[in-house]
Protein backbone atom coordinates (compact mmCIF):
# COMPACT_ATOMS: atom_id res chain seq x y z
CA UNK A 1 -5.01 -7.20 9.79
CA UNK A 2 -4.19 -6.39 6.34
CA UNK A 3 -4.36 -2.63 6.80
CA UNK A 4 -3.46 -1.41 3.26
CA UNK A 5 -1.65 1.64 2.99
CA UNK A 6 -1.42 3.87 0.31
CA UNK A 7 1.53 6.47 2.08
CA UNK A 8 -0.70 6.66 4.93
CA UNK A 9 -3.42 4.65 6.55
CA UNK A 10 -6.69 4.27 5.75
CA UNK A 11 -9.58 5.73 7.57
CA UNK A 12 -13.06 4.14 8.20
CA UNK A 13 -14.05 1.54 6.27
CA UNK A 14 -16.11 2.33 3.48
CA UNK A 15 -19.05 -0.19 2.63
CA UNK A 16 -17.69 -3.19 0.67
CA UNK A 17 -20.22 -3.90 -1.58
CA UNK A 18 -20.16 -0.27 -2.42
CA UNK A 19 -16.56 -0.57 -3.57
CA UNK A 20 -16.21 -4.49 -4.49
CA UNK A 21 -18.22 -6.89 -6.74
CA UNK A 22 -17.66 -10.03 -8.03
CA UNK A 23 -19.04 -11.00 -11.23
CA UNK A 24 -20.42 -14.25 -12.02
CA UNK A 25 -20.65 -16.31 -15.05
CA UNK A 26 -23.95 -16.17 -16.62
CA UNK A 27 -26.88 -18.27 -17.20
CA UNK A 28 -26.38 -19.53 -20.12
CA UNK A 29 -23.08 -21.26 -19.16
CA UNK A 30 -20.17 -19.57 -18.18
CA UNK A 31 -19.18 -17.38 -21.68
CA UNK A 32 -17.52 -14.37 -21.26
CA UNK A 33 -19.83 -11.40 -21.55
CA UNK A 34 -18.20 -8.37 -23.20
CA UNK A 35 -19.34 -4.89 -23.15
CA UNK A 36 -17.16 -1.08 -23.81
CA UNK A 37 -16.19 1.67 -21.61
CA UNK A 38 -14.23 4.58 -23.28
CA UNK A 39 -12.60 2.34 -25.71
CA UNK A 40 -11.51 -1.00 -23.37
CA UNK A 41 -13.68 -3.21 -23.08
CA UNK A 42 -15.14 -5.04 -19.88
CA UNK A 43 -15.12 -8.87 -19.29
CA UNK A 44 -16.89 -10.78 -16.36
CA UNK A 45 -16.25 -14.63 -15.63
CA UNK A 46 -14.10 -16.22 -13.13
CA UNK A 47 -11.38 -18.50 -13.36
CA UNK A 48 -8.30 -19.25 -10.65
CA UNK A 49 -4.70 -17.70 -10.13
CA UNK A 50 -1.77 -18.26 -8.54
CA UNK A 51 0.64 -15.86 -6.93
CA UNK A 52 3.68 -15.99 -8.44
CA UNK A 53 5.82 -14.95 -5.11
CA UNK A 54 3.79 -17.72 -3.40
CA UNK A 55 5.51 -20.42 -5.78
CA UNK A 56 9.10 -19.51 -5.39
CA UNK A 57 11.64 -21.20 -3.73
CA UNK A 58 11.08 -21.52 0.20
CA UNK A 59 14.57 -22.04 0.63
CA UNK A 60 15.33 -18.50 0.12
CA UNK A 61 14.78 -15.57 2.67
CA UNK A 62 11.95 -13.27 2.69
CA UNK A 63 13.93 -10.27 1.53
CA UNK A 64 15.14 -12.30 -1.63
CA UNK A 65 12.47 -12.87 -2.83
CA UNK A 66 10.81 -9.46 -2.48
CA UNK A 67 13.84 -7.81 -4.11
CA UNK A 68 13.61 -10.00 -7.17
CA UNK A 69 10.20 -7.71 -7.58
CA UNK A 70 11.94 -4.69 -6.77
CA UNK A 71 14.58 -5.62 -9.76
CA UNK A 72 11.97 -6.36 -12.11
CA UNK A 73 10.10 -2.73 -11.45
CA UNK A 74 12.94 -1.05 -11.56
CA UNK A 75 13.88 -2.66 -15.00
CA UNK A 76 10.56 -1.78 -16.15
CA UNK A 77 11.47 1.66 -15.21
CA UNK A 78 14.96 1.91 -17.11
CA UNK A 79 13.41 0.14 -20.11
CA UNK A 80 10.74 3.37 -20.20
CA UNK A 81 12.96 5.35 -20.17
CA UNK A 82 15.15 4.07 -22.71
CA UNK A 83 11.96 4.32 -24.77
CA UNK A 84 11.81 0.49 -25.58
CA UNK A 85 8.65 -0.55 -23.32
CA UNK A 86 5.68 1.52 -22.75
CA UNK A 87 5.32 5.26 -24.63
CA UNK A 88 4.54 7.69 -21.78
CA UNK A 89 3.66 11.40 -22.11
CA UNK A 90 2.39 12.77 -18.88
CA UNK A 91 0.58 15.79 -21.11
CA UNK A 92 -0.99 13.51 -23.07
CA UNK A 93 -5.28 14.09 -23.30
CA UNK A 94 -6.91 10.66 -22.35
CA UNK A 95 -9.30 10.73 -25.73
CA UNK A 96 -6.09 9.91 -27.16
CA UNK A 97 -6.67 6.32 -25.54
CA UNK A 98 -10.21 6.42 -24.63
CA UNK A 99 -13.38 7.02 -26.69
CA UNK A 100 -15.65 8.96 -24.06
CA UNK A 101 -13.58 11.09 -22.41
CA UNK A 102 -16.08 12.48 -19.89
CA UNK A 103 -16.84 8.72 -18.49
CA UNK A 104 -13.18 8.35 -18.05
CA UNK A 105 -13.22 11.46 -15.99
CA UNK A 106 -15.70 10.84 -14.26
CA UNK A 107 -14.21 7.25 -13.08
CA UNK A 108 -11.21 9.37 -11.93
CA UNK A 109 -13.07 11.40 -10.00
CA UNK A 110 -14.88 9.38 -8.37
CA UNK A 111 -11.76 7.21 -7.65
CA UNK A 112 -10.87 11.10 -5.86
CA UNK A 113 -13.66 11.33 -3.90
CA UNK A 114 -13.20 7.91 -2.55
CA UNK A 115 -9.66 9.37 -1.50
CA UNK A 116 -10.58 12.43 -0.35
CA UNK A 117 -13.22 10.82 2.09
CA UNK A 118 -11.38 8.00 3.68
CA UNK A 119 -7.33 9.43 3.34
CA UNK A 120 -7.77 13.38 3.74
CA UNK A 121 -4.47 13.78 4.30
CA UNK A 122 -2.87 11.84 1.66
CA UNK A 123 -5.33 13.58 -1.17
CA UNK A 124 -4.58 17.02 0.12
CA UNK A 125 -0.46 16.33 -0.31
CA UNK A 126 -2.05 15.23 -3.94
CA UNK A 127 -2.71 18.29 -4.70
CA UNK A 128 0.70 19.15 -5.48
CA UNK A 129 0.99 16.86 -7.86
CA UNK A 130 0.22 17.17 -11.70
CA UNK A 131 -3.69 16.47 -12.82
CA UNK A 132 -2.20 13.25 -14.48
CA UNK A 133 -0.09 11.87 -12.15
CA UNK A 134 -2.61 12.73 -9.18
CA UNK A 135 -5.57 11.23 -10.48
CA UNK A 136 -3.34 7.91 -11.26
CA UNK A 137 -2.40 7.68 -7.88
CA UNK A 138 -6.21 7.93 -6.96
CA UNK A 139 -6.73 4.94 -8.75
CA UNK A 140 -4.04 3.09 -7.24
CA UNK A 141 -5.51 4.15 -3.76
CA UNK A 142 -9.05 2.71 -4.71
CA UNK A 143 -7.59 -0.48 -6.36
CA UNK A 144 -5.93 -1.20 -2.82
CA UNK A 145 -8.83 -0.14 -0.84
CA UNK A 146 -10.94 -2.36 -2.18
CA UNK A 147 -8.41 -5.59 -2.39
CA UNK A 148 -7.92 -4.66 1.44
CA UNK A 149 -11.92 -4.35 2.06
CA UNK A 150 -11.92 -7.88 0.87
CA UNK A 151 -10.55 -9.35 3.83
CA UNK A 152 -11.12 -6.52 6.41
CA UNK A 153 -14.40 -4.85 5.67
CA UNK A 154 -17.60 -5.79 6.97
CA UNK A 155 -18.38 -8.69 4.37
CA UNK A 156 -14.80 -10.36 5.38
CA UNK A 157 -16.40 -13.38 6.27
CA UNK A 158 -17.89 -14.41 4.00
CA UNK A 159 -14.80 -13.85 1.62
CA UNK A 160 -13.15 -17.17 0.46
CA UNK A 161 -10.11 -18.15 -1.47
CA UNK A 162 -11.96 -18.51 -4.40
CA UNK A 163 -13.21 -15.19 -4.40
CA UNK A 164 -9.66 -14.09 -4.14
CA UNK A 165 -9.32 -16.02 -6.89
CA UNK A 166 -12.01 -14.36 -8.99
CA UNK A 167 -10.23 -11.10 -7.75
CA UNK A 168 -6.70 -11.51 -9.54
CA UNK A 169 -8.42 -13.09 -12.68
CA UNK A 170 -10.27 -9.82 -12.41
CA UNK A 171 -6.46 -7.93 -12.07
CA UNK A 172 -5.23 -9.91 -14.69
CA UNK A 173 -8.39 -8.03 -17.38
CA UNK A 174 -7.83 -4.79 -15.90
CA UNK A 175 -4.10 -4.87 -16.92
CA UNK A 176 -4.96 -6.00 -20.28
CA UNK A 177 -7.70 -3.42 -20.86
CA UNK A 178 -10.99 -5.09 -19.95
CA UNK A 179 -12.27 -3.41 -16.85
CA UNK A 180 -15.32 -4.51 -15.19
CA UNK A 181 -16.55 -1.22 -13.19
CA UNK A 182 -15.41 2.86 -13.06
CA UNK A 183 -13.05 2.23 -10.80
CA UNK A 184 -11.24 -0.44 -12.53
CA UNK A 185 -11.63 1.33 -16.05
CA UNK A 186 -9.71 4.28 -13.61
CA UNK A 187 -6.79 2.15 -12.95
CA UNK A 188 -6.71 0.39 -16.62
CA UNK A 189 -5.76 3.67 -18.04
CA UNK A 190 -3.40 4.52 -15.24
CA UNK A 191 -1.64 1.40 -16.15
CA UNK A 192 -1.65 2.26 -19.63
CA UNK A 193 -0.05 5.00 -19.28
CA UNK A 194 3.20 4.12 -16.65
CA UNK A 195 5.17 1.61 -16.37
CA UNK A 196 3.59 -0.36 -13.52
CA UNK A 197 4.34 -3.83 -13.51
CA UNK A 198 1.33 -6.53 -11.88
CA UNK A 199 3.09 -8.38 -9.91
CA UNK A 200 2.89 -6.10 -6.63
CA UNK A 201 -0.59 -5.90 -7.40
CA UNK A 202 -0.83 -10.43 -7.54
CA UNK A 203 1.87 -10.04 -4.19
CA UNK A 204 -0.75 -7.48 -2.24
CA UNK A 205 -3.91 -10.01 -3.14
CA UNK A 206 -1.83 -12.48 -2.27
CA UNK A 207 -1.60 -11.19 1.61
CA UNK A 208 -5.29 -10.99 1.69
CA UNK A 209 -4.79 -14.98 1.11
CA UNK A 210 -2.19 -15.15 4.24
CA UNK A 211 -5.11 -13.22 6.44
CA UNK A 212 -7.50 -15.44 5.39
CA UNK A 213 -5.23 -19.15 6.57
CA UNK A 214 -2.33 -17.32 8.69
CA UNK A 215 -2.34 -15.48 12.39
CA UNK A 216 0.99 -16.04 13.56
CA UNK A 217 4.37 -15.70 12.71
CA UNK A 218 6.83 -17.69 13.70
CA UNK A 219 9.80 -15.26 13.06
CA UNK A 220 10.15 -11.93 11.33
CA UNK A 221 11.04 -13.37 8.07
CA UNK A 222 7.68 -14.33 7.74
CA UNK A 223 6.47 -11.60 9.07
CA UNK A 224 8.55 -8.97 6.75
CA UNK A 225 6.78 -10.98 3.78
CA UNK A 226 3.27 -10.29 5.27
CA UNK A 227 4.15 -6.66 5.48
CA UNK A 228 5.47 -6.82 1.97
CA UNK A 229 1.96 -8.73 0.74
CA UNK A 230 0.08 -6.31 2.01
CA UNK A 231 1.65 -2.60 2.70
CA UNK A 232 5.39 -3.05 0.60
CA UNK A 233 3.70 -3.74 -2.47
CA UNK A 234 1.79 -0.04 -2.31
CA UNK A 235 5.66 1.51 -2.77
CA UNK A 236 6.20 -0.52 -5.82
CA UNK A 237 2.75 0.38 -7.59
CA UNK A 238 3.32 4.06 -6.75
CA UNK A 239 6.96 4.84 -7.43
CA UNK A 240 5.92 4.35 -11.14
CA UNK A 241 3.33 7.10 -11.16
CA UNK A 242 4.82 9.56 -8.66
CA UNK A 243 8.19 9.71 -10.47
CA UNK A 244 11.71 10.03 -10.19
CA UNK A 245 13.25 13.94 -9.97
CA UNK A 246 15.28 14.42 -13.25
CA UNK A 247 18.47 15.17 -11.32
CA UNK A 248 18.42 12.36 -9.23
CA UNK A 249 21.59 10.19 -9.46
CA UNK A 250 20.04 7.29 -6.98
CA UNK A 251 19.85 3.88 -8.58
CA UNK A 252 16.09 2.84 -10.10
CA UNK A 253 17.03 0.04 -7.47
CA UNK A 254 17.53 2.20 -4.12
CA UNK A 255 14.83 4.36 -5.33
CA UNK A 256 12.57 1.32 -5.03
CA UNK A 257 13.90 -0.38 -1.87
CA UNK A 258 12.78 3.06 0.38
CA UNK A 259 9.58 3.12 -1.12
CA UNK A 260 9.45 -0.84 0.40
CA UNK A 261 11.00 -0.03 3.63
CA UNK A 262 8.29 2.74 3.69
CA UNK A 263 5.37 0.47 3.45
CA UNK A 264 7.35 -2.10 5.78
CA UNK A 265 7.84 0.44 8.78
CA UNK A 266 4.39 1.55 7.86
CA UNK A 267 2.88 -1.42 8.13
CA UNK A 268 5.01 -2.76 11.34
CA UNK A 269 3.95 0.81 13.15
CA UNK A 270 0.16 -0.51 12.45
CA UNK A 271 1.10 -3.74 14.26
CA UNK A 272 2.57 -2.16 17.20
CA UNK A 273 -0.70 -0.01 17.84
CA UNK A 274 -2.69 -2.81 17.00
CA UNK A 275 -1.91 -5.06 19.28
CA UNK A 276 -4.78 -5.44 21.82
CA UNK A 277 -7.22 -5.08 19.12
CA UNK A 278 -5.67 -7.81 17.08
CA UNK A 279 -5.45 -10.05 20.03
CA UNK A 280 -9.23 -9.68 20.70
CA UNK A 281 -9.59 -11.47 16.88
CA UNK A 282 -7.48 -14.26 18.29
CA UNK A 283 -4.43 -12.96 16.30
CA UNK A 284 -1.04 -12.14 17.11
CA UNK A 285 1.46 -10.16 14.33
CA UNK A 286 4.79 -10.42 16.39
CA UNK A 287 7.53 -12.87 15.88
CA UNK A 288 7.03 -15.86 17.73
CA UNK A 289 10.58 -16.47 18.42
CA UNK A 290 11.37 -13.21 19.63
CA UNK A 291 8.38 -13.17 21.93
CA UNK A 292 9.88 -16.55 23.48
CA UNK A 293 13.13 -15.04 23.58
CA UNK A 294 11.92 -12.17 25.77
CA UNK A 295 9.80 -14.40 28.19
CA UNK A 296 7.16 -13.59 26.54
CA UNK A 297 3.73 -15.66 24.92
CA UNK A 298 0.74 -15.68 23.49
CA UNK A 299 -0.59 -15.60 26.61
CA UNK A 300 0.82 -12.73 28.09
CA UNK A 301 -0.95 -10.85 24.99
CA UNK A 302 -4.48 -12.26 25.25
CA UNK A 303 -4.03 -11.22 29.05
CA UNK A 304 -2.51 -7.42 28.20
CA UNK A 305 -0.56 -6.86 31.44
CA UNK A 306 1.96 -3.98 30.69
CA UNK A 307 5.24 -5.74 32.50
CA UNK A 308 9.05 -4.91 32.01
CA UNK A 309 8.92 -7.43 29.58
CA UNK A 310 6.44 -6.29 27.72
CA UNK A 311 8.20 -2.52 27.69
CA UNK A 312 11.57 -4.36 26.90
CA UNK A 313 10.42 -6.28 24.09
CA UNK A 314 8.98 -3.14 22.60
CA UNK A 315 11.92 -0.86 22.90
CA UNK A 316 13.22 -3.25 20.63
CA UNK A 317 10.50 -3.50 18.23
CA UNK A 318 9.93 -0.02 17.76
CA UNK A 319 13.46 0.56 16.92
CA UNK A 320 12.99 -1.83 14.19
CA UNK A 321 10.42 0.35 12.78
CA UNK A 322 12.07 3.40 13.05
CA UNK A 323 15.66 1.67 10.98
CA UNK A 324 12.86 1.28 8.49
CA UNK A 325 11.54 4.63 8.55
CA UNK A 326 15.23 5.52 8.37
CA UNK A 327 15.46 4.26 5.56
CA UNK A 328 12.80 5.21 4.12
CA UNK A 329 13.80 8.75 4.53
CA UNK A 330 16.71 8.27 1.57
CA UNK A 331 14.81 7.74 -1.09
CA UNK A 332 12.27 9.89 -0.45
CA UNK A 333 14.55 12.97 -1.48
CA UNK A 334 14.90 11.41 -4.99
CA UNK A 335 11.22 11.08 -5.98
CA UNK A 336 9.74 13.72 -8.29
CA UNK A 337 9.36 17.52 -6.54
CA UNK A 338 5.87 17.24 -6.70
CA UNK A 339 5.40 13.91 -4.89
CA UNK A 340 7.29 14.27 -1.89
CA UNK A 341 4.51 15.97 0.39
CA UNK A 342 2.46 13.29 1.02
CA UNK A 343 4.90 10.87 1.50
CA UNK A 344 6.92 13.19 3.70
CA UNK A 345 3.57 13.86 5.24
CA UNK A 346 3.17 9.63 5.91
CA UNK A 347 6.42 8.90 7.28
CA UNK A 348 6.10 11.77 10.11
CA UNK A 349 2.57 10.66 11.19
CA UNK A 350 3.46 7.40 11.52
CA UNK A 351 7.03 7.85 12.99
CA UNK A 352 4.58 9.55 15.91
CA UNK A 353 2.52 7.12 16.20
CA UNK A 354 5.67 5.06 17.69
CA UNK A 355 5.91 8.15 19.62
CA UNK A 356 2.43 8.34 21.05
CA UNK A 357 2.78 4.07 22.34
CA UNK A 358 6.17 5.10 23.91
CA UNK A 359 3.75 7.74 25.43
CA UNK A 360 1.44 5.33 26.81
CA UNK A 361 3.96 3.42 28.64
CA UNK A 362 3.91 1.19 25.80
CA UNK A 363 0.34 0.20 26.68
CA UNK A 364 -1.12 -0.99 23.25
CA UNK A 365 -3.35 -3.45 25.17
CA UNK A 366 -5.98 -0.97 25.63
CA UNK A 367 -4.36 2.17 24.78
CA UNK A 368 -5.22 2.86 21.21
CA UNK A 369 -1.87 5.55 20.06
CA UNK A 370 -2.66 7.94 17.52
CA UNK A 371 -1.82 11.34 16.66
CA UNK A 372 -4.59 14.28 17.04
CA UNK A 373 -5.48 16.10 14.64
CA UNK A 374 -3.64 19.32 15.78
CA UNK A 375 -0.39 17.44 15.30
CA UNK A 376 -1.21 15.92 12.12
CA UNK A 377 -1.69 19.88 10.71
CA UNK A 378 1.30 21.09 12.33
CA UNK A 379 3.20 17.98 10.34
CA UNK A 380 1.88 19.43 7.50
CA UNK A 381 3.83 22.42 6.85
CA UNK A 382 6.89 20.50 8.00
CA UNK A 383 6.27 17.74 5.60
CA UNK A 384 5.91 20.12 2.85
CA UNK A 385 9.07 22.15 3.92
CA UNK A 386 10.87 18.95 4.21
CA UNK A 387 9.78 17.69 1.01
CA UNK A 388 10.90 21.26 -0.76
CA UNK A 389 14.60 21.75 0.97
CA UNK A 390 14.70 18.49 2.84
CA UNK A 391 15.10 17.41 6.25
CA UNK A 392 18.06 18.98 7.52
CA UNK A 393 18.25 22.24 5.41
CA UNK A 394 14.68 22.73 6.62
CA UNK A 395 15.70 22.22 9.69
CA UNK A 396 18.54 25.10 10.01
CA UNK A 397 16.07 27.44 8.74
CA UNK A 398 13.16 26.78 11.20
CA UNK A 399 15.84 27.28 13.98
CA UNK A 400 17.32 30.73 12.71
């Protein structure tokens, strides 16, 4: 259950081999085979890589070790804008960078249609956004997509750790300017052009390696890394590219730690509706311990009797979503003007889907809670109010 979010959830699953390909060393021996797009060039070979995350210290909690790669985006950040790292001009034309302009386009686009089809709501709050920063957030999207088709999509299993593997050497080119495909040529320039460091990108592949061995948890420090792998990392590749507003006076640091808490609440929300279907693949995403400490087992899940325990034990798990959400909600006043909508637009629909399982009677056995489509238009307007006066000013006024 990776579930890779991008601000909101994705929709149907799009083929894989449509959006993912592995390429393999050729005939004549394994060489690297080289060929251009728009000025980068594209490599194809394989070779392994390690997570960096994965090798630290176990000795150290979960939340340690993911702020380390908060700090080190964030310094990225400051050292942009003290002009000493990467030269960024948002107005800048792309045939400054790129020979054939028009191919470059087109791999944007196509990295927007890919959005527009699967995450409608996400690429209409977009919209708002400048033609630069939108498009680089497209290619984000698409990047993640595919990393979470890998281990979710309808090849999954056939996927092995070597193809992971082959995946993050595949990263590793992109970031230095030797895409293989449109898509990845799409997200080469993107990280070209903003300070966007890899290793959120290594940390998210690297959850599609804890799918592939792990499905349980035996507390919820191992669970908050999971949701880091796979949905926390999404805030750190996008805070880059959406932007901090001008007059903000919020530390790089805090700035970055809601756009985590984001994609942790996000991503605990999809367990908590996920349940019953997870349990049907064998797996379970809830803390062990606190299952045992509520009378509860792995049992009692497979068997998806709704019992006071059961409600109990959710009451509290929700609520640990929503302190996340909560937090989330701080930072998201900082980000540029222009980026707030869709993220505004995330955390409501998924704060309601908590809503819609307290509806059910907390009955995410074989009660699937979403929210229909006339609520996810009349959040909407409210995002976009929110993300224009914010939450409580926006507030007052609907109430006059």
């Amino acid at each position: 259950m990776s579930g890779v979010l991008l601000w909101v959830s994705c929709g149907p699953k799009e083929n894989i081999n449509s959006l993912v390909s592995f390429s393999c060393r050729s005939s004549s021996g394994g060489e690297r085979t080289q060929k251009r797009f728009s000025g980068i060039s594209f490599a194809s070979g394989t070779s392994a890589f390690s997570s960096a995350v994965a090798a630290t210290e176990t000795s150290r909690s979960s939340e340690e070790r993911v702020y380390e790669v908060v700090l080190k985006q964030a310094a990225l950040v400051k050292e942009h804008k003290r002009g000493t790292k990467i030269a960024l001009d948002l107005d800048k034309d792309v045939e400054a960078d790129f020979n054939n302009v028009d191919l470059l386009n087109a791999a944007y686009d196509r990295c927007g249609e890919v959005c527009a089809e699967y995450a409608k709501t996400f690429y209409l709050g977009t919209q708002l956004m400048t033609a630069e920063r939108r498009k680089a957030i497209w290619a984000i999207y698409v990047w993640c997509r595919r990393t979470d088709e890998l281990v979710d999509g309808p090849n999954a299993s056939h996927i092995t750790p070597g193809a992971l593997d082959r995946w993050e050497q595949r990263l590793s080119d992109v970031f230095e300017g030797r895409p293989y495909d449109m898509y990845d040529a799409a997200l080469s320039h993107t990280v070209s052009k903003y300070p966007v460091d890899i290793q959120p990108f290594k940390d998210m592949i690297e959850g599609m390696r804890v799918d592939l061995r792990k499905s349980r948890y035996n507390n919820f420090d191992e669970l908050y890394l999971y949701c880091y792998y796979v949905a926390g990392t999404v805030g750190l590749m996008s805070v880059p590219v959406m932007g901090i507003a001008p007059e903000s006076n919020a530390s790089s640091e805090s700035i970055y730690n809601a756009a985590l808490a984001l994609g942790i609440a996000n991503q605990l929300t999809n367990i908590l509706r996920d349940v019953g279907e997870d349990a049907r693949r064998g797996r379970v995403y809830l803390p062990q311990d606190e299952l045992a400490q509520a009378g509860l087992s792995d049992d009692d899940i497979f068997r998806g009797r709704v019992t006071d325990k059961w409600r109990k034990f959710m009451k509290g798990q929700i609520k640990r979503a929503r302190m996340f959400f909560d937090e989330a909600e701080r930072g998201v006043a900082e980000l540029n003007s222009a980026s707030r909508w869709p993220v505004w637009a995330s955390l409501l629909l998924y704060r309601q889907i908590l809503d819609s399982i307290e509806a059910n009677d907390y009955n995410n056995f074989t009660k699937r809670a979403y929210v229909g489509k006339v609520k996810k238009l009349l959040s909407l307007p409210t995002a976009y109010g929110f993300s224009l006066l914010g939450p409580q000013k926006f507030t007052k006024m609907v109430r006059r």
